[in-house]
C-alpha atoms as a PDB file:
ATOM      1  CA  UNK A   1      11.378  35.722 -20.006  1.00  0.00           C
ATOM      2  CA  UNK A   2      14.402  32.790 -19.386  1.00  0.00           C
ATOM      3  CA  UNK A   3      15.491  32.043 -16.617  1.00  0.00           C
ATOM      4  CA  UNK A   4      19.192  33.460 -16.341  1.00  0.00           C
ATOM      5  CA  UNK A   5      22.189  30.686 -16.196  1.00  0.00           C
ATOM      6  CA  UNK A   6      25.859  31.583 -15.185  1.00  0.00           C
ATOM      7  CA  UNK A   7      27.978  31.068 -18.055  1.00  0.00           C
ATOM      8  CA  UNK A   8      31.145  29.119 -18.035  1.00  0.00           C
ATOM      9  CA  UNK A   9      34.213  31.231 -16.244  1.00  0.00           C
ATOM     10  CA  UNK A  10      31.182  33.917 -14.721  1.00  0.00           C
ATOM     11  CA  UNK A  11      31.582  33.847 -10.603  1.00  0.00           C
ATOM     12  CA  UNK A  12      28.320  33.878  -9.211  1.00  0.00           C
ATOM     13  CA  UNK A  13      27.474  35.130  -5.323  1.00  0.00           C
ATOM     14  CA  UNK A  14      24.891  31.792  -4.039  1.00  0.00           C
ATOM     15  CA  UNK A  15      23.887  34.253  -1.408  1.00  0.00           C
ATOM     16  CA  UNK A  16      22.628  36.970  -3.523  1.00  0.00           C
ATOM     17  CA  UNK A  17      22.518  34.538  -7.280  1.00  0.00           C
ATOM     18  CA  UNK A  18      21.122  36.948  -9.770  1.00  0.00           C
ATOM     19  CA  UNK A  19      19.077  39.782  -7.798  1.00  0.00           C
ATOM     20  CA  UNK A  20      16.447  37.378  -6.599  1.00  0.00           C
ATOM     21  CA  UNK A  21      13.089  39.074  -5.983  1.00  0.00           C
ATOM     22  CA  UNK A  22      11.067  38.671  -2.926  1.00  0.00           C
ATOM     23  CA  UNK A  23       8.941  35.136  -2.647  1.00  0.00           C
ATOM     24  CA  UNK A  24      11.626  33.727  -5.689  1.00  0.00           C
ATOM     25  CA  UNK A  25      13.957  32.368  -3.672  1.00  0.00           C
ATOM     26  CA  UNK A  26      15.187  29.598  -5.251  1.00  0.00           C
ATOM     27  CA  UNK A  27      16.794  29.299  -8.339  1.00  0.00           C
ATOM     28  CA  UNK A  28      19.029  27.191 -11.342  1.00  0.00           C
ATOM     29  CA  UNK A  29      22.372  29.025 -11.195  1.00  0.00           C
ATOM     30  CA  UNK A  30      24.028  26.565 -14.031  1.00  0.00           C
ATOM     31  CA  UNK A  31      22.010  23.760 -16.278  1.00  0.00           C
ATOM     32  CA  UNK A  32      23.816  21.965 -18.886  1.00  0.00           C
ATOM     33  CA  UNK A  33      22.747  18.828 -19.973  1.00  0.00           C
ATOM     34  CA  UNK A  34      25.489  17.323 -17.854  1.00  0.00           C
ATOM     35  CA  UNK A  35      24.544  19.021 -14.540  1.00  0.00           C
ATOM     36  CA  UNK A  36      22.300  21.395 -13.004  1.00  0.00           C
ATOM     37  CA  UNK A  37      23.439  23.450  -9.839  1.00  0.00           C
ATOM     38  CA  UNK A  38      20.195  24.845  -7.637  1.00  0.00           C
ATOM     39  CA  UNK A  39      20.314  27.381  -4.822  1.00  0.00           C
ATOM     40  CA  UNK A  40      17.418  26.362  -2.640  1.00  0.00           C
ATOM     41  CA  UNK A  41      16.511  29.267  -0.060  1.00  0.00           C
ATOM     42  CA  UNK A  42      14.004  27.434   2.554  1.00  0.00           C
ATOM     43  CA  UNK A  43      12.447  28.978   5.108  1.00  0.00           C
ATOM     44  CA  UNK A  44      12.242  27.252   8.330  1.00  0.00           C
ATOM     45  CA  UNK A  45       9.318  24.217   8.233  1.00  0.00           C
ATOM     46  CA  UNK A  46       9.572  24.480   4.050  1.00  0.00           C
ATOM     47  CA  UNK A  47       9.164  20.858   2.851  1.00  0.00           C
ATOM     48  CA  UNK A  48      10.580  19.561   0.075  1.00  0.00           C
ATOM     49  CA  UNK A  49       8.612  16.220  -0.362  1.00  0.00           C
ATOM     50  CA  UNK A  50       9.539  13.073  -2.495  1.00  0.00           C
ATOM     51  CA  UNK A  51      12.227  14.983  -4.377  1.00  0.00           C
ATOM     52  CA  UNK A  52      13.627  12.081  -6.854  1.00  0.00           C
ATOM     53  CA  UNK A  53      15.888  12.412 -10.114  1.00  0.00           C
ATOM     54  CA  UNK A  54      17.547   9.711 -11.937  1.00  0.00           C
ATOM     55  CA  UNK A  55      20.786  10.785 -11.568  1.00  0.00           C
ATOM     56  CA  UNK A  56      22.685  10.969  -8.925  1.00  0.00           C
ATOM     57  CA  UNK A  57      22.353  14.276  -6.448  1.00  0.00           C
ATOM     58  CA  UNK A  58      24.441  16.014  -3.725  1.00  0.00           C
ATOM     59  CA  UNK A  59      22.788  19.189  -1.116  1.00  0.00           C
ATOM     60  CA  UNK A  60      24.808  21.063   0.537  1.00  0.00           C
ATOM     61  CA  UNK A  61      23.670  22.963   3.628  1.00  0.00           C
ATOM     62  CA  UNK A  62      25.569  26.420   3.166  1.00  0.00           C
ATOM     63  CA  UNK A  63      23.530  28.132   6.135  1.00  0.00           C
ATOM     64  CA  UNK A  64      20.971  27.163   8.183  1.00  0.00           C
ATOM     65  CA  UNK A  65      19.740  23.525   9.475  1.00  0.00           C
ATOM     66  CA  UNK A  66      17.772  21.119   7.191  1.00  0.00           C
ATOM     67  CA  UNK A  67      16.588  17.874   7.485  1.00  0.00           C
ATOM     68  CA  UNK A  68      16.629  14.772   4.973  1.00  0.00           C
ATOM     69  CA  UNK A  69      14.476  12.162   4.973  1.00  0.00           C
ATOM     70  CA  UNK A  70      15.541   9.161   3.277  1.00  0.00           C
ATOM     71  CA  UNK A  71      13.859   5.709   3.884  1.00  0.00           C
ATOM     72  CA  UNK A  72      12.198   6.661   6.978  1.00  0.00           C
ATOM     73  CA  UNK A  73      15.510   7.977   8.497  1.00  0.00           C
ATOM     74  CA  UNK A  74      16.090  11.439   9.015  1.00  0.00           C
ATOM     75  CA  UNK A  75      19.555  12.658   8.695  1.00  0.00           C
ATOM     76  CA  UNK A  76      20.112  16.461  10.335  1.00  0.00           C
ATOM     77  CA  UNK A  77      22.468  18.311   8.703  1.00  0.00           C
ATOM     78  CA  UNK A  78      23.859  21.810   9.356  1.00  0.00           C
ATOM     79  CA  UNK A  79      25.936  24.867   7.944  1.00  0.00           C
ATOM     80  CA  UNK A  80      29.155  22.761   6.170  1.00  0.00           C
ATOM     81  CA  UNK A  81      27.609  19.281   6.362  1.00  0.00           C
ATOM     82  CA  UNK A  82      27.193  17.733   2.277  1.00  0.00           C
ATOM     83  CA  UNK A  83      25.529  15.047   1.781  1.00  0.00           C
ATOM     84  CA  UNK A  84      25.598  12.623  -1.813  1.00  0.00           C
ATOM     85  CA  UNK A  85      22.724  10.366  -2.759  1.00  0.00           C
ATOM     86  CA  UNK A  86      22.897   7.795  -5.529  1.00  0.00           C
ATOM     87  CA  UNK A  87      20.714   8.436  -8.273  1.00  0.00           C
ATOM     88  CA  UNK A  88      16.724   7.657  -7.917  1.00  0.00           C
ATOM     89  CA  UNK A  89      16.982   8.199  -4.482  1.00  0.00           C
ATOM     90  CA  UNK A  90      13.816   9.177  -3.296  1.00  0.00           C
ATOM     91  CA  UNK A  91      14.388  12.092  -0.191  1.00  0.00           C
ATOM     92  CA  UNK A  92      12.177  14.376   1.705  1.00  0.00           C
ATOM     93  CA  UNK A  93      13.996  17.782   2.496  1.00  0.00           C
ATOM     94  CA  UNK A  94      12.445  19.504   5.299  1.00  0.00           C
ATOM     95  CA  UNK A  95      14.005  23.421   6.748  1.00  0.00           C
ATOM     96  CA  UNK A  96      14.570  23.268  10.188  1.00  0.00           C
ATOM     97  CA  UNK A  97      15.735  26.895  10.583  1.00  0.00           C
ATOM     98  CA  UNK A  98      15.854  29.512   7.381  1.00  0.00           C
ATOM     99  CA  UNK A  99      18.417  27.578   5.502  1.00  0.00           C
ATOM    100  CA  UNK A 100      20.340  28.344   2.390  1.00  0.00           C
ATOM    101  CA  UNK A 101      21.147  24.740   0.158  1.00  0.00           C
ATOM    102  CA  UNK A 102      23.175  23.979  -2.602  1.00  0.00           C
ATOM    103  CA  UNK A 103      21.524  21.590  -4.733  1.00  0.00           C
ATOM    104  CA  UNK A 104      23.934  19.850  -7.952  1.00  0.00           C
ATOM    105  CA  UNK A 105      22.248  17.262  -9.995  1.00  0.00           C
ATOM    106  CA  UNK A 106      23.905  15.040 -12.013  1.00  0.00           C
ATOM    107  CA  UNK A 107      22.451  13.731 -15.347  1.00  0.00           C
ATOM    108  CA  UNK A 108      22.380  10.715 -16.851  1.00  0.00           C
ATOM    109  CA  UNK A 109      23.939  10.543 -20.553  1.00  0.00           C
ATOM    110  CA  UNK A 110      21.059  10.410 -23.196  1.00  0.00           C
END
């Protein structure tokens, strides 16, 4: 079965994004070939280890506390902090509480 996209003009609840089941937590809400938006739902100590993509990337911390490692810094972020990364950024993404994430990729033109 596909994976279900929002279509263009649909509202979609990130909190409750298309009647997730248990243990499925994270999903694509939009992919285009221009962008993908992905609601990551971590629980707390999820990692998210050398997470890289050529284009360029921004996360979103909707609930929750994550961290992001990015050349051996760590940058704590919380409920309302966004952060942008140039593309081919390598990051590590590691849940310090149950955290909800909004994940929107940017792709390069083919």
């Amino acid at each position: 079965m596909a994976l279900r996209h929002a279509l263009s003009g649909e509202v979609v609840n990130i909190r409750n994004a298309f009647a997730q089941t248990a243990g499925d937590q994270s999903q694509a809400l939009v992919s285009t070939p221009d962008i993908e938006v992905v609601r990551l739902a971590l629980e707390s100590g999820k990692v998210l280890a050398d997470y890289q993509v050529e284009g360029p990337v921004t996360l979103h911390c909707l609930e929750g506390a994550i961290e992001v490692g990015i050349d051996d810094q760590w940058r704590p972020m919380q409920a309302g902090d966004l952060l942008y990364l140039t593309g081919g950024t390598r990051c590590t993404v590691k849940a310090r509480q149950e955290s909800l994430v909004l994940l929107t990729i940017f792709r390069r033109p083919q």
